[in-house]
C-alpha atoms as a PDB file:
ATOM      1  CA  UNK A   1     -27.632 -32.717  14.708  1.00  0.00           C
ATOM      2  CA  UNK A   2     -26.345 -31.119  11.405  1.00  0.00           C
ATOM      3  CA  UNK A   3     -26.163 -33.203   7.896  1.00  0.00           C
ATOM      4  CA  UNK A   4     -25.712 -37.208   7.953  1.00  0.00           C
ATOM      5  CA  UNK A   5     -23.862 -39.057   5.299  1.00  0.00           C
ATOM      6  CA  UNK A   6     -26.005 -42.320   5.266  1.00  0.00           C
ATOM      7  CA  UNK A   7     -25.785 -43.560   1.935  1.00  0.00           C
ATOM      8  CA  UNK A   8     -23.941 -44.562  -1.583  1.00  0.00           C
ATOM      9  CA  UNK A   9     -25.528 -41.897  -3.700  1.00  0.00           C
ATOM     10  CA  UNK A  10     -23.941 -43.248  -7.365  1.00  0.00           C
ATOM     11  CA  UNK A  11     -25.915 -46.395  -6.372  1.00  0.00           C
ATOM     12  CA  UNK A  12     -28.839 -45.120  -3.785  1.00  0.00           C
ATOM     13  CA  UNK A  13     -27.967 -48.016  -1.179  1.00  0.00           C
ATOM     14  CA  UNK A  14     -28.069 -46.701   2.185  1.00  0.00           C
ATOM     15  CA  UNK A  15     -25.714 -48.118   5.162  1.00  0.00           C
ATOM     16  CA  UNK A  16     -27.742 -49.649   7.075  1.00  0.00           C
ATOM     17  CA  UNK A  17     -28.884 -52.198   4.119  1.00  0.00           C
ATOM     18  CA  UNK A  18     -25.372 -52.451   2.982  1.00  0.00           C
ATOM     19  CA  UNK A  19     -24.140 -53.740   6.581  1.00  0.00           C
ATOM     20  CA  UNK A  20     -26.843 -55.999   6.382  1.00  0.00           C
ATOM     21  CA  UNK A  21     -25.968 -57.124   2.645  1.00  0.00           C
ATOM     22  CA  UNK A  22     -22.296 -57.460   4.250  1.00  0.00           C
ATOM     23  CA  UNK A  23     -23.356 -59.716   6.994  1.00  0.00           C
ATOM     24  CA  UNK A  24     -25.276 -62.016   5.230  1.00  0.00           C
ATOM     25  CA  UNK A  25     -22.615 -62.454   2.484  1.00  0.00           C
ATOM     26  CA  UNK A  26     -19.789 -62.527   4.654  1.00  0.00           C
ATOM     27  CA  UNK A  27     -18.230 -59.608   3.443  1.00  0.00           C
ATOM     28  CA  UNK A  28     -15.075 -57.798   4.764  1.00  0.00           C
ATOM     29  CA  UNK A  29     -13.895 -55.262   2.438  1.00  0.00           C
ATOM     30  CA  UNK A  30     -14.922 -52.364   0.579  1.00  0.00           C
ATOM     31  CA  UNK A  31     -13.801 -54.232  -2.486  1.00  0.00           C
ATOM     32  CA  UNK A  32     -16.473 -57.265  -1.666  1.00  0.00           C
ATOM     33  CA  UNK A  33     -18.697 -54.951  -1.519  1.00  0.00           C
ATOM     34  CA  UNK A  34     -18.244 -52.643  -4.471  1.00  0.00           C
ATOM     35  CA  UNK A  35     -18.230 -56.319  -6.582  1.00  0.00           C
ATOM     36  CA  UNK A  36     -21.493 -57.809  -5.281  1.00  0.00           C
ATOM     37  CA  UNK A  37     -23.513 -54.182  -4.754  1.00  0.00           C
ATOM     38  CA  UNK A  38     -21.678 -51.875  -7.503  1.00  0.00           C
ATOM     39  CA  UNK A  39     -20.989 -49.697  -4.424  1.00  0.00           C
ATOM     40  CA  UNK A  40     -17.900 -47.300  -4.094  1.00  0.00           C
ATOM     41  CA  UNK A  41     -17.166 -47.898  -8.123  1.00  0.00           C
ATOM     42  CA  UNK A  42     -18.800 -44.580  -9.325  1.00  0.00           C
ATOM     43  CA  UNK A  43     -17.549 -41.515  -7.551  1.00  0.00           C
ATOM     44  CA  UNK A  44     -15.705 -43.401  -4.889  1.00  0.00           C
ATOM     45  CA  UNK A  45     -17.095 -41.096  -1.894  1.00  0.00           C
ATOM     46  CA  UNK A  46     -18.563 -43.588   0.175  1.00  0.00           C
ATOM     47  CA  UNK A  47     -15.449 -45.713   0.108  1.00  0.00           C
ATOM     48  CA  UNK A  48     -14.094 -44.271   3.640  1.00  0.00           C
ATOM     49  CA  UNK A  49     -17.919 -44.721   4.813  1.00  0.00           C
ATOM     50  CA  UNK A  50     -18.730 -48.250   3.722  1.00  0.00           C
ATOM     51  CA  UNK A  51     -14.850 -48.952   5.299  1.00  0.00           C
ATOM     52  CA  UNK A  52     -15.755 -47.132   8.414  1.00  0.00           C
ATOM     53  CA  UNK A  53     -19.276 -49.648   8.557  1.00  0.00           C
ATOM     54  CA  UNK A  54     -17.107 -52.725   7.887  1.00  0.00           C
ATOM     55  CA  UNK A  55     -15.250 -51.840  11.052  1.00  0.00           C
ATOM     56  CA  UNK A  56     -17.621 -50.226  13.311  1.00  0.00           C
ATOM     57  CA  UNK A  57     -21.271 -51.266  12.313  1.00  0.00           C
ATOM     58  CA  UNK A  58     -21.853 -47.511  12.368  1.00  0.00           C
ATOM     59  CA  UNK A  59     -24.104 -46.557   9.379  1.00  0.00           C
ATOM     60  CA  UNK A  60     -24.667 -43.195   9.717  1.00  0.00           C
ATOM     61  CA  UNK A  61     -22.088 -40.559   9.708  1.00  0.00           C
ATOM     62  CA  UNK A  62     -22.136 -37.130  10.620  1.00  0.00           C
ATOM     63  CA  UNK A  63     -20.265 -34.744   8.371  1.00  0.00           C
ATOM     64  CA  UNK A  64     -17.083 -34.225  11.300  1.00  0.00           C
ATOM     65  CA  UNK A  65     -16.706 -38.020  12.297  1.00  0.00           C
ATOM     66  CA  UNK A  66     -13.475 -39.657  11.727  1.00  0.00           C
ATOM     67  CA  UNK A  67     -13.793 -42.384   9.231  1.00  0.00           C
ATOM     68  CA  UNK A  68     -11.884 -45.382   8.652  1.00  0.00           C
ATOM     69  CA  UNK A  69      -9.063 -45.074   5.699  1.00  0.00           C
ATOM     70  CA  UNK A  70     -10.176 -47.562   2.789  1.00  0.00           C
ATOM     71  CA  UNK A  71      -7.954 -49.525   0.764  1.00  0.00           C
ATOM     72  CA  UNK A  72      -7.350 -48.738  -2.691  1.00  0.00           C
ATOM     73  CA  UNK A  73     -10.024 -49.893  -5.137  1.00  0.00           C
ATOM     74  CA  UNK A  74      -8.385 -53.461  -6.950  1.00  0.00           C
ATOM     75  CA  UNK A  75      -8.135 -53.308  -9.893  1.00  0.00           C
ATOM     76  CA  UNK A  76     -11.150 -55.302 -10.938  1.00  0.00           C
ATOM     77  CA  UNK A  77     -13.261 -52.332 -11.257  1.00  0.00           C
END
């Protein structure tokens, strides 16, 4: 199985309670998520993963998968 990418590690959220944080929010974006969870805005890492959950629902990654390209940060962080 190898090593699995399942988490922010700046902000210790895994995936799996981001996509539900994203759900119940309605959120869409990696940027809607960085604002409400702090997520993506420290060493920017789990930006292509939190984009790739947004898309898929997939919250664990393996280290090979392709991953969704995520927008550029806004400017608000």
């Amino acid at each position: 199985m190898g090593y699995q990418v399942t988490a922010c590690i700046c902000y210790r959220t895994n995936f799996y309670n981001l996509k539900l944080l994203a759900k119940a929010n309605n959120l869409s974006t990696v940027d809607e998520v960085a604002e409400l969870t702090g997520c993506s805005t420290g060493c920017g890492l789990c930006r292509p993963y939190i984009a790739t959950m947004l898309a898929t629902g997939k919250t664990e990654f393996g280290l090979d998968d392709e991953l969704v390209e995520a927008e550029e940060p806004s400017t608000l962080f």
